[in-house]
C-alpha atoms as a PDB file:
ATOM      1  CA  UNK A   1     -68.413  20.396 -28.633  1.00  0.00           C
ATOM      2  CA  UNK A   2     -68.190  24.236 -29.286  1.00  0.00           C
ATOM      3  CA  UNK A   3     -69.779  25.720 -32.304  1.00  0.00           C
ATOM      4  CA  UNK A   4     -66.501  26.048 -34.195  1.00  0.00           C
ATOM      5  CA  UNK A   5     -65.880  22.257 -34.538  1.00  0.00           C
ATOM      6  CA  UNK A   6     -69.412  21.318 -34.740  1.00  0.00           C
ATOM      7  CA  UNK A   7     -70.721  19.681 -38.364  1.00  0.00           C
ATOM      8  CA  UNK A   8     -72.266  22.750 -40.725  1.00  0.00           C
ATOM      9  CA  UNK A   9     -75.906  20.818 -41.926  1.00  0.00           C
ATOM     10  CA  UNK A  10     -78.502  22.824 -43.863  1.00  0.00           C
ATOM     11  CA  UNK A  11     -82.276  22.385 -45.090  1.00  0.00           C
ATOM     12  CA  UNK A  12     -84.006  22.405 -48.141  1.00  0.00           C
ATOM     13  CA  UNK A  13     -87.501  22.064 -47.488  1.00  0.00           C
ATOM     14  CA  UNK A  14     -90.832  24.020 -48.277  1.00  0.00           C
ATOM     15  CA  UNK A  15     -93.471  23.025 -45.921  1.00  0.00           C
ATOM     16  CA  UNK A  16     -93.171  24.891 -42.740  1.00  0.00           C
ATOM     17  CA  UNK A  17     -94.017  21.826 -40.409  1.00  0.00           C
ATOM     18  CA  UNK A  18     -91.051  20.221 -41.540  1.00  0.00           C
ATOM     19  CA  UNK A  19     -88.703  22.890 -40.893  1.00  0.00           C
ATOM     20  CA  UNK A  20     -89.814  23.625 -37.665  1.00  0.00           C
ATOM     21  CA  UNK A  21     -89.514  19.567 -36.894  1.00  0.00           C
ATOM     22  CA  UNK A  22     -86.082  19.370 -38.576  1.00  0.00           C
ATOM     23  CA  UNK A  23     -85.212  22.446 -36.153  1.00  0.00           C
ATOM     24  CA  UNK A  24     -85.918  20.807 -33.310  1.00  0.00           C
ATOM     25  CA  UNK A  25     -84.372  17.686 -34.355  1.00  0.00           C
ATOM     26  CA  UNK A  26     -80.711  19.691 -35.160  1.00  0.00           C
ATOM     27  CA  UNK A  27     -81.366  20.959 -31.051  1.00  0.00           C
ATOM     28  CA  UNK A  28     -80.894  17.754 -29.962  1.00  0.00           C
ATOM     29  CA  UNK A  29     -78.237  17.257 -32.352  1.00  0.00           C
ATOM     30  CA  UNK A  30     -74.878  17.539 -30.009  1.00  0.00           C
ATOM     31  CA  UNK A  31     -72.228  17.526 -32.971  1.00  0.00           C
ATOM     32  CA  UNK A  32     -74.324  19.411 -35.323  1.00  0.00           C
ATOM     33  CA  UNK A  33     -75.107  22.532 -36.744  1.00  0.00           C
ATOM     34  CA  UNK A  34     -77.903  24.108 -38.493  1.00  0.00           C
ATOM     35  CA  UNK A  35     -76.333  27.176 -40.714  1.00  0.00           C
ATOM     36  CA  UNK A  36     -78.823  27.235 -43.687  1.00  0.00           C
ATOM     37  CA  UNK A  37     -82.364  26.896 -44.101  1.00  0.00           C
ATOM     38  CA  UNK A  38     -84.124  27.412 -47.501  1.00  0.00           C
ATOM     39  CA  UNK A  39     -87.811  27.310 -48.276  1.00  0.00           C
ATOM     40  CA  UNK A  40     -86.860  25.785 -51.839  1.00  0.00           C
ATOM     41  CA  UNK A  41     -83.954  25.058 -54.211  1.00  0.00           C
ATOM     42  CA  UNK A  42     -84.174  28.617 -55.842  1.00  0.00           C
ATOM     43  CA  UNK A  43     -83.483  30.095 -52.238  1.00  0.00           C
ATOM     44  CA  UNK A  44     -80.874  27.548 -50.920  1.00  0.00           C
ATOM     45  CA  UNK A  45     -78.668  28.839 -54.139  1.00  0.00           C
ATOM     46  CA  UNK A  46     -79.383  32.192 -53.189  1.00  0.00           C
ATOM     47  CA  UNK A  47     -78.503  31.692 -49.926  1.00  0.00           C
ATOM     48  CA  UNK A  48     -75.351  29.791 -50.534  1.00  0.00           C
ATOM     49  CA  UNK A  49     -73.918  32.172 -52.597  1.00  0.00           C
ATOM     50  CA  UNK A  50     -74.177  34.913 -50.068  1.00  0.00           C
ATOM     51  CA  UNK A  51     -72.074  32.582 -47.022  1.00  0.00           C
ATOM     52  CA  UNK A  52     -67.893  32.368 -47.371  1.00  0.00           C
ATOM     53  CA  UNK A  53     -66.797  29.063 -48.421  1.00  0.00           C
ATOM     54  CA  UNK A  54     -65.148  28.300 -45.170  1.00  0.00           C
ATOM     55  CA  UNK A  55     -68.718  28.693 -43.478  1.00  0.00           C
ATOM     56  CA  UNK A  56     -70.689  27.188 -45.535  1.00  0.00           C
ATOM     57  CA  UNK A  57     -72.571  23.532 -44.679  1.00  0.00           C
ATOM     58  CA  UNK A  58     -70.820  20.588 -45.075  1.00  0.00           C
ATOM     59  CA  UNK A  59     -73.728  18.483 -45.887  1.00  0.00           C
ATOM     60  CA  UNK A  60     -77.533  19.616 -47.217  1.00  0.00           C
ATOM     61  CA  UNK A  61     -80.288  17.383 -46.454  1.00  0.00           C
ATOM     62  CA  UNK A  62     -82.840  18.468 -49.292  1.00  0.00           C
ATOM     63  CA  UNK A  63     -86.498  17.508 -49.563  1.00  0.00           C
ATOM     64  CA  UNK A  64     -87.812  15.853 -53.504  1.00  0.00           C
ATOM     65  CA  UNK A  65     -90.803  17.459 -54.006  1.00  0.00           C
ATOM     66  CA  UNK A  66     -91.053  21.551 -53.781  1.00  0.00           C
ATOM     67  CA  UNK A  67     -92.161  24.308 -56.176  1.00  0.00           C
ATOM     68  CA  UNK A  68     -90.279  25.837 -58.434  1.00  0.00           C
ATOM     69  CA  UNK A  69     -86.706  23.588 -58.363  1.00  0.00           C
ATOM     70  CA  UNK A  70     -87.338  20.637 -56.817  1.00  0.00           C
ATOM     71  CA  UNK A  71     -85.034  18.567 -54.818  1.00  0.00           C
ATOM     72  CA  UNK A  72     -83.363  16.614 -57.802  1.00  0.00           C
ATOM     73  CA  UNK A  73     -82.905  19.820 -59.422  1.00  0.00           C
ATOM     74  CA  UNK A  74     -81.405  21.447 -56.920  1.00  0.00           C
ATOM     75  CA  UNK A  75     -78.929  18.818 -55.848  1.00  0.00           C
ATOM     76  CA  UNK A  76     -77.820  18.750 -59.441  1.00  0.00           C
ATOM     77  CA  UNK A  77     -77.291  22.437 -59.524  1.00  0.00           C
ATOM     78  CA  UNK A  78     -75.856  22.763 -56.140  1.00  0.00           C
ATOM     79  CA  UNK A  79     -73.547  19.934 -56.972  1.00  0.00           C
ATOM     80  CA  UNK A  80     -71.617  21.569 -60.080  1.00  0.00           C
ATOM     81  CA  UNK A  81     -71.809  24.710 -58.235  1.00  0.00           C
ATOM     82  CA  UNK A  82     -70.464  23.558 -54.934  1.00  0.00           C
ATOM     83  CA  UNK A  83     -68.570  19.886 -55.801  1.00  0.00           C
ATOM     84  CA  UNK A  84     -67.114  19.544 -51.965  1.00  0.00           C
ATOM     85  CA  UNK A  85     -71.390  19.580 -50.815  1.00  0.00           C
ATOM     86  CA  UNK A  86     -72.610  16.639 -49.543  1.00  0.00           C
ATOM     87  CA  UNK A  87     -76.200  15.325 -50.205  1.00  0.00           C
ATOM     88  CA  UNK A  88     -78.996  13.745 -48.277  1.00  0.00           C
ATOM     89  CA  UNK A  89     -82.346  13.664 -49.611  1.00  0.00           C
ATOM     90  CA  UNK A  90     -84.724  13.561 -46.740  1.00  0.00           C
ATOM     91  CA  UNK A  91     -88.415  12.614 -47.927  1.00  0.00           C
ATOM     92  CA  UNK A  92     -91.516  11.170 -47.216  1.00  0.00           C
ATOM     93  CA  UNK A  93     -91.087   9.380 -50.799  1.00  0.00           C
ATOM     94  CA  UNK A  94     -89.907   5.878 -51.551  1.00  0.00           C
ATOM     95  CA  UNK A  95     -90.951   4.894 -55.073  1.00  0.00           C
ATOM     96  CA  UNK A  96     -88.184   3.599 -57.397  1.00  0.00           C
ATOM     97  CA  UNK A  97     -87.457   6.545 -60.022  1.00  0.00           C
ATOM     98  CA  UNK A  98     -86.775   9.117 -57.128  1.00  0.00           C
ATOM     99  CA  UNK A  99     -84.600   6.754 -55.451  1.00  0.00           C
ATOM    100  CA  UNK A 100     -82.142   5.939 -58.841  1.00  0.00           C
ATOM    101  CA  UNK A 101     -82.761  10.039 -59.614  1.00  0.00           C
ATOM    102  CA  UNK A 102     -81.796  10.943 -56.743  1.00  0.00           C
ATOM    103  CA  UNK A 103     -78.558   8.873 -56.420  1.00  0.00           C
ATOM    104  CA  UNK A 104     -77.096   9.530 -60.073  1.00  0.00           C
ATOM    105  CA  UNK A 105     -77.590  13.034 -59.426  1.00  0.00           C
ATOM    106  CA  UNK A 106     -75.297  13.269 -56.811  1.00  0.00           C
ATOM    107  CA  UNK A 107     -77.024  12.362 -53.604  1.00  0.00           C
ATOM    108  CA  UNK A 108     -75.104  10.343 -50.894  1.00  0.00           C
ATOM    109  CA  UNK A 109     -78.158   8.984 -48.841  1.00  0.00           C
ATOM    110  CA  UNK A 110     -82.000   8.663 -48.857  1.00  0.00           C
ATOM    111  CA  UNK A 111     -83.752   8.953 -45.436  1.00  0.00           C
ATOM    112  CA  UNK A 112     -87.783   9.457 -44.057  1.00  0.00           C
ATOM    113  CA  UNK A 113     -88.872  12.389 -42.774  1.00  0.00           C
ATOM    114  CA  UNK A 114     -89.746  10.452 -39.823  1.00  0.00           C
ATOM    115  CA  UNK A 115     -86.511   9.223 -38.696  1.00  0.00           C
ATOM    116  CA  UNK A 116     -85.126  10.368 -35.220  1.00  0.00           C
ATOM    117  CA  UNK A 117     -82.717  13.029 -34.563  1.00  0.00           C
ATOM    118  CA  UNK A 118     -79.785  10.420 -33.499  1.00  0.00           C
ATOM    119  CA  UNK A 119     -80.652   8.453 -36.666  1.00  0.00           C
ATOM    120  CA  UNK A 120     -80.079  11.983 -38.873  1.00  0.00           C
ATOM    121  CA  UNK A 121     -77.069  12.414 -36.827  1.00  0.00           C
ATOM    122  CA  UNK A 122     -75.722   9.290 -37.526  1.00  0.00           C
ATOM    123  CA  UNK A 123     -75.747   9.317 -40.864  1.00  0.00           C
ATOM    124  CA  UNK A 124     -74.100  12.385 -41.165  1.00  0.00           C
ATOM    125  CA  UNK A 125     -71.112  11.250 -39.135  1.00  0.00           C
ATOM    126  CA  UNK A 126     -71.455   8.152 -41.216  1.00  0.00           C
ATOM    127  CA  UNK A 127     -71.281  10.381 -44.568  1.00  0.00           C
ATOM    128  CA  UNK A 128     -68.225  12.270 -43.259  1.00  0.00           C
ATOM    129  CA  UNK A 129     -66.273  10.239 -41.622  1.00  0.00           C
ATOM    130  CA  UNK A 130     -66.836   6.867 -43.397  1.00  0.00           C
ATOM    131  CA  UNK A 131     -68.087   7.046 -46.817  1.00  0.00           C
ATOM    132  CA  UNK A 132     -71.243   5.357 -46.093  1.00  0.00           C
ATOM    133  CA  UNK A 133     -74.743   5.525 -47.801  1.00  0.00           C
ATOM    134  CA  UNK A 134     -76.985   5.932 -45.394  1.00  0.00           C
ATOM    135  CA  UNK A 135     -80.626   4.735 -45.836  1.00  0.00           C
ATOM    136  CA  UNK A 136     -83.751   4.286 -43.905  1.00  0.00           C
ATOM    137  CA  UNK A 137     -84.196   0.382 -43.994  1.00  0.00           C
ATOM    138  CA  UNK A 138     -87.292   0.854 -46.393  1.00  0.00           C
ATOM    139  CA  UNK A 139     -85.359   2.766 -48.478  1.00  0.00           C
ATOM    140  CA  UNK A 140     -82.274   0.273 -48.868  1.00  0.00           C
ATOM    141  CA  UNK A 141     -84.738  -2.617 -49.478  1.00  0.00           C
ATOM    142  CA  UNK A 142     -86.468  -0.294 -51.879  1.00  0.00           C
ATOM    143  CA  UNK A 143     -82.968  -0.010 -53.982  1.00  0.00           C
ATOM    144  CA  UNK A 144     -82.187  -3.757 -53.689  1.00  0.00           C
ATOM    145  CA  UNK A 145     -85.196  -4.504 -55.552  1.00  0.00           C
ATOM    146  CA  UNK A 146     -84.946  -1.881 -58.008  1.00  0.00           C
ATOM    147  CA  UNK A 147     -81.366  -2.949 -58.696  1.00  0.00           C
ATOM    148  CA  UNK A 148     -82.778  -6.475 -59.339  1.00  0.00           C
ATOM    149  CA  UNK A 149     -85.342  -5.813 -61.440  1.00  0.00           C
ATOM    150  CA  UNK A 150     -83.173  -3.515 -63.739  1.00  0.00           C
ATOM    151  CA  UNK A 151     -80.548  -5.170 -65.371  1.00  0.00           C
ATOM    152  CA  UNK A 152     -77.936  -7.408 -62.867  1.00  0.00           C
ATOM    153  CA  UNK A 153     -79.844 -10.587 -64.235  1.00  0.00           C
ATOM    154  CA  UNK A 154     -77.571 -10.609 -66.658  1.00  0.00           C
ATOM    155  CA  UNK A 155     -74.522  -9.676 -64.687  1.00  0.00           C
ATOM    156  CA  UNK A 156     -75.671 -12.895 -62.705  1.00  0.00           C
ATOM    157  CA  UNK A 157     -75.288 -15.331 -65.850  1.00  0.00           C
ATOM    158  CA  UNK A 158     -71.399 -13.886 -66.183  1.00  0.00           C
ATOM    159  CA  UNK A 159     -69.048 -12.980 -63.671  1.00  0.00           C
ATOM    160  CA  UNK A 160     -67.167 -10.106 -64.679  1.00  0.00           C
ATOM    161  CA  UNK A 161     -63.675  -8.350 -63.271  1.00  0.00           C
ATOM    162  CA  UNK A 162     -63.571  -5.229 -61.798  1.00  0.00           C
ATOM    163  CA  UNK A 163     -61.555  -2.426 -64.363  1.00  0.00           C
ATOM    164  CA  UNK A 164     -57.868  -2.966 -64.504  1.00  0.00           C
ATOM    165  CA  UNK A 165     -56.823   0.510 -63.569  1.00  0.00           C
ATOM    166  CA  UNK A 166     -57.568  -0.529 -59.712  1.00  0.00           C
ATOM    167  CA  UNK A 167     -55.015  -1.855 -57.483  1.00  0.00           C
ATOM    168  CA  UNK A 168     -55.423  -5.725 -56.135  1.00  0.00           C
ATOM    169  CA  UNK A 169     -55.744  -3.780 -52.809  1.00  0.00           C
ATOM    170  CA  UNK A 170     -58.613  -1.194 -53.984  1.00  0.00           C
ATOM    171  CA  UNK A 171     -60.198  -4.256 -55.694  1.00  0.00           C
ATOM    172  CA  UNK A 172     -60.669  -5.840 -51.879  1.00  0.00           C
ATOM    173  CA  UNK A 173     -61.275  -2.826 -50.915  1.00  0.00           C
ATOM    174  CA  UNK A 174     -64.074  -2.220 -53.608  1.00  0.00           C
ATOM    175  CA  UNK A 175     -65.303  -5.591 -52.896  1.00  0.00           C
ATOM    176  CA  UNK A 176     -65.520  -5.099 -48.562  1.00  0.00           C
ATOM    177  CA  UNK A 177     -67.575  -2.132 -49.630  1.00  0.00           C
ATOM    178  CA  UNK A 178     -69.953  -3.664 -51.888  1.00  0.00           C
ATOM    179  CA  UNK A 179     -70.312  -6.060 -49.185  1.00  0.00           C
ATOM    180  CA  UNK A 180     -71.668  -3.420 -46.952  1.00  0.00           C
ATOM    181  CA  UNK A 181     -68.725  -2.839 -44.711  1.00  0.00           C
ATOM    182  CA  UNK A 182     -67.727   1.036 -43.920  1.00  0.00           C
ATOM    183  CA  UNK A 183     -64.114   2.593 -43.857  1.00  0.00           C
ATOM    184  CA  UNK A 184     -64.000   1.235 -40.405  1.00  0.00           C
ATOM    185  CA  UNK A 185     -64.754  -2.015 -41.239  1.00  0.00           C
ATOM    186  CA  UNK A 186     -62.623  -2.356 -43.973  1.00  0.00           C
ATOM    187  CA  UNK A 187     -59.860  -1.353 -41.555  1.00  0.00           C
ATOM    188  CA  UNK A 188     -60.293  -4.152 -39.160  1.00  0.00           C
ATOM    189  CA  UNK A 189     -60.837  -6.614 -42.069  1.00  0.00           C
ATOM    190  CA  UNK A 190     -57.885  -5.623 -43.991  1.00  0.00           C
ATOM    191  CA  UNK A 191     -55.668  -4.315 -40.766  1.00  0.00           C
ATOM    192  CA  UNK A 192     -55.082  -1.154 -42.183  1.00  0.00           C
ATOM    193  CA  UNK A 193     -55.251   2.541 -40.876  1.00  0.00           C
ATOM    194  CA  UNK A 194     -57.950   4.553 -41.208  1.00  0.00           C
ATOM    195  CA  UNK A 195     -55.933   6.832 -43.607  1.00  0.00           C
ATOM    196  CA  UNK A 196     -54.546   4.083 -45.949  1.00  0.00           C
ATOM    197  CA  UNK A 197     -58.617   2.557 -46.351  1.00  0.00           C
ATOM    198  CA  UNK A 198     -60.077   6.417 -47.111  1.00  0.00           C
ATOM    199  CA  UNK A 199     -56.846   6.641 -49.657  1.00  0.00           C
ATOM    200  CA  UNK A 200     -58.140   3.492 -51.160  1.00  0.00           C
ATOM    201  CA  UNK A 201     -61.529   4.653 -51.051  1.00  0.00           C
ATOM    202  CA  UNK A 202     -60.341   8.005 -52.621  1.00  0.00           C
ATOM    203  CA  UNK A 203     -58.481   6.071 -55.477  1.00  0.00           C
ATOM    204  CA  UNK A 204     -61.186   3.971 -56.314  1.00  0.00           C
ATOM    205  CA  UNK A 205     -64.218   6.754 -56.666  1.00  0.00           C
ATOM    206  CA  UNK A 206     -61.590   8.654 -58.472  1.00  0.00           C
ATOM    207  CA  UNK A 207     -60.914   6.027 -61.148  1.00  0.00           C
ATOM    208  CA  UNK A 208     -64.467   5.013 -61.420  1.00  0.00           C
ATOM    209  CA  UNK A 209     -65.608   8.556 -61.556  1.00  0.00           C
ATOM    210  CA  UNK A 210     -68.084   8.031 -59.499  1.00  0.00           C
ATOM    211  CA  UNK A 211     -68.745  10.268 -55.850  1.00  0.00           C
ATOM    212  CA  UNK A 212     -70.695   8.094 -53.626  1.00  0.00           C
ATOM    213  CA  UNK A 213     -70.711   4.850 -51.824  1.00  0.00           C
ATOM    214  CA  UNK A 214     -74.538   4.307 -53.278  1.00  0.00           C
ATOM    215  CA  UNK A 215     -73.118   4.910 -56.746  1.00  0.00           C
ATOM    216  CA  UNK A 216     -69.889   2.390 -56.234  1.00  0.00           C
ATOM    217  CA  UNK A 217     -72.221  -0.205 -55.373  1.00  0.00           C
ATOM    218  CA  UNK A 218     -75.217   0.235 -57.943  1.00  0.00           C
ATOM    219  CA  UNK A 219     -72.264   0.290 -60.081  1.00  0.00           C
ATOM    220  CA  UNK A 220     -70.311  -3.127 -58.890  1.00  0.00           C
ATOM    221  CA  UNK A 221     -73.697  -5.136 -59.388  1.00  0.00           C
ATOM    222  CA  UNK A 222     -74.953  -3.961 -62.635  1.00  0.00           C
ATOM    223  CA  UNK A 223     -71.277  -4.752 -63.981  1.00  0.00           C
ATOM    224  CA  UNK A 224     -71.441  -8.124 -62.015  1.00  0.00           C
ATOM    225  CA  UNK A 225     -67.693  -7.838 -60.580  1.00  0.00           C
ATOM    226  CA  UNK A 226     -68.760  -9.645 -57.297  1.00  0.00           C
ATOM    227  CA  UNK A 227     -71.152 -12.429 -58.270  1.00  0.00           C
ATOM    228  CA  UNK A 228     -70.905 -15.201 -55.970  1.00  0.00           C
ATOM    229  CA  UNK A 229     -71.308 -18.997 -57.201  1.00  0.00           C
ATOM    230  CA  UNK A 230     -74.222 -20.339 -55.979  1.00  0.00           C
END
C-alpha cells in the first residue's frame, strides 16, 4: 500500500515516551499513516490549520490529560472546527466521567495506551470502514456498568419504541447495531450490500443527530427501545 492510499492518523499527546511509542507503533502500521503529531491540543489546532484539507488526517487519536487544552477540550474544538475528523481517545484512564465526557463530546472510541499496534490498526479500519466503537475490553465493560448504574433501570420497567421518523428497515438496522453487530454484520444478517447498510447507518445517525456508534447505543438503552422480556 503506497503512501497515497494509506489511512492519514495523527497524535495528540504530551509526554514524549508516548509519542515516541505511538511512532513506532504507526511503523508497523502497514495501512497507516502518521501525518500530525502535536505535543497538546493548543498545537494540534495550530497545526491543523496550517495542512490542506485534502491532506489532512482522517482520524486523531488524542490523549485526556495534557496542559493547557486537554484532550476533551480539544476534541470538542477540533470537532466544530473540522466535523469530517474522526476521534479516538487513547489513555491510560478508565474511570467513568472521562469515558461518558469523552463520548458526548464527539469521540468514536476509547483505547489503553498499552494496546498493540494491530489492535490500534484495527480499530481504525473498524472506525472507517464500519462504523464501529472500538474499545479496549476494560473500557467497554467500564461503559456497560456506567450505563447501568445511570438511568436504564427505568428504561428496563417500560419498553419503549424507537422514534417514528426511522424506517422499519433502519429500526433493524438500529437494533443489529445495538446488538453489537458492525456494518458487515448487519449485511450478512439482513442480506444487504455494504452500501444499502452504511445508507441505513447514515439515515439513522442523521435523524437521531447523533455521530457515533458509542452514542447510538448509549442512546438506544437509556431510551429502552430494545429491552428484552426476561
Amino acid at each position: 500500500m503506497n503512501n497515497e492510499t494509506k489511512i492519514r492518523i495523527a497524535l495528540v499527546e504530551d509526554q514524549l515516551v508516548n509519542r515516541n511509542t505511538f511512532i513506532r507503533k504507526c511503523a508497523a502500521m502497514n495501512s497507516c499513516e502518521l501525518v500530525l503529531l502535536a505535543t497538546d491540543g493548543h498545537d494540534c489546532l495550530r497545526q491543523l490549520k496550517t495542512i490542506p484539507e485534502s491532506l489532512l488526517p482522517q482520524v486523531l487519536f488524542v490523549d485526556l490529560e495534557m496542559p493547557g487544552m486537554n484532550g476533551i477540550e480539544t476534541i470538542a474544538t477540533a470537532h466544530k472546527l473540522y466535523p469530517f475528523l474522526r476521534f479516538l481517545v487513547l489513555t491510560v484512564f478508565d474511570d467513568d466521567a472521562k469515558i461518558f465526557d469523552a463520548i458526548k463530546i464527539g469521540a468514536e472510541g476509547y483505547l489503553l495506551k498499552h494496546e498493540t499496534a494491530s489492535v490500534l490498526e484495527d480499530a481504525v479500519h473498524n472506525l472507517l470502514e464500519f462504523g464501529g466503537a472500538p474499545m479496549s475490553p476494560p473500557i467497554a465493560r467500564k461503559a456497560l456498568q456506567m450505563l447501568h448504574r445511570s438511568g436504564i433501570g427505568a428504561a428496563e420497567d417500560e419498553q419503549h419504541t424507537p422514534p417514528t421518523a426511522l424506517s422499519e428497515r433502519e429500526v433493524e438496522v438500529l437494533e443489529l447495531m445495538v446488538s453489537g453487530l458492525d456494518a458487515k454484520a448487519i449485511c450478512i444478517h439482513l442480506d444487504l450490500s455494504v452500501h444499502t447498510v452504511r445508507k441505513h447507518i447514515a439515515n439513522i445517525y442523521s435523524k437521531l443527530h447523533v455521530r457515533s456508534k458509542a452514542q447510538i447505543i448509549s442512546l438506544a438503552h437509556l431510551q429502552g427501545w430494545f429491552k428484552r422480556t426476561k
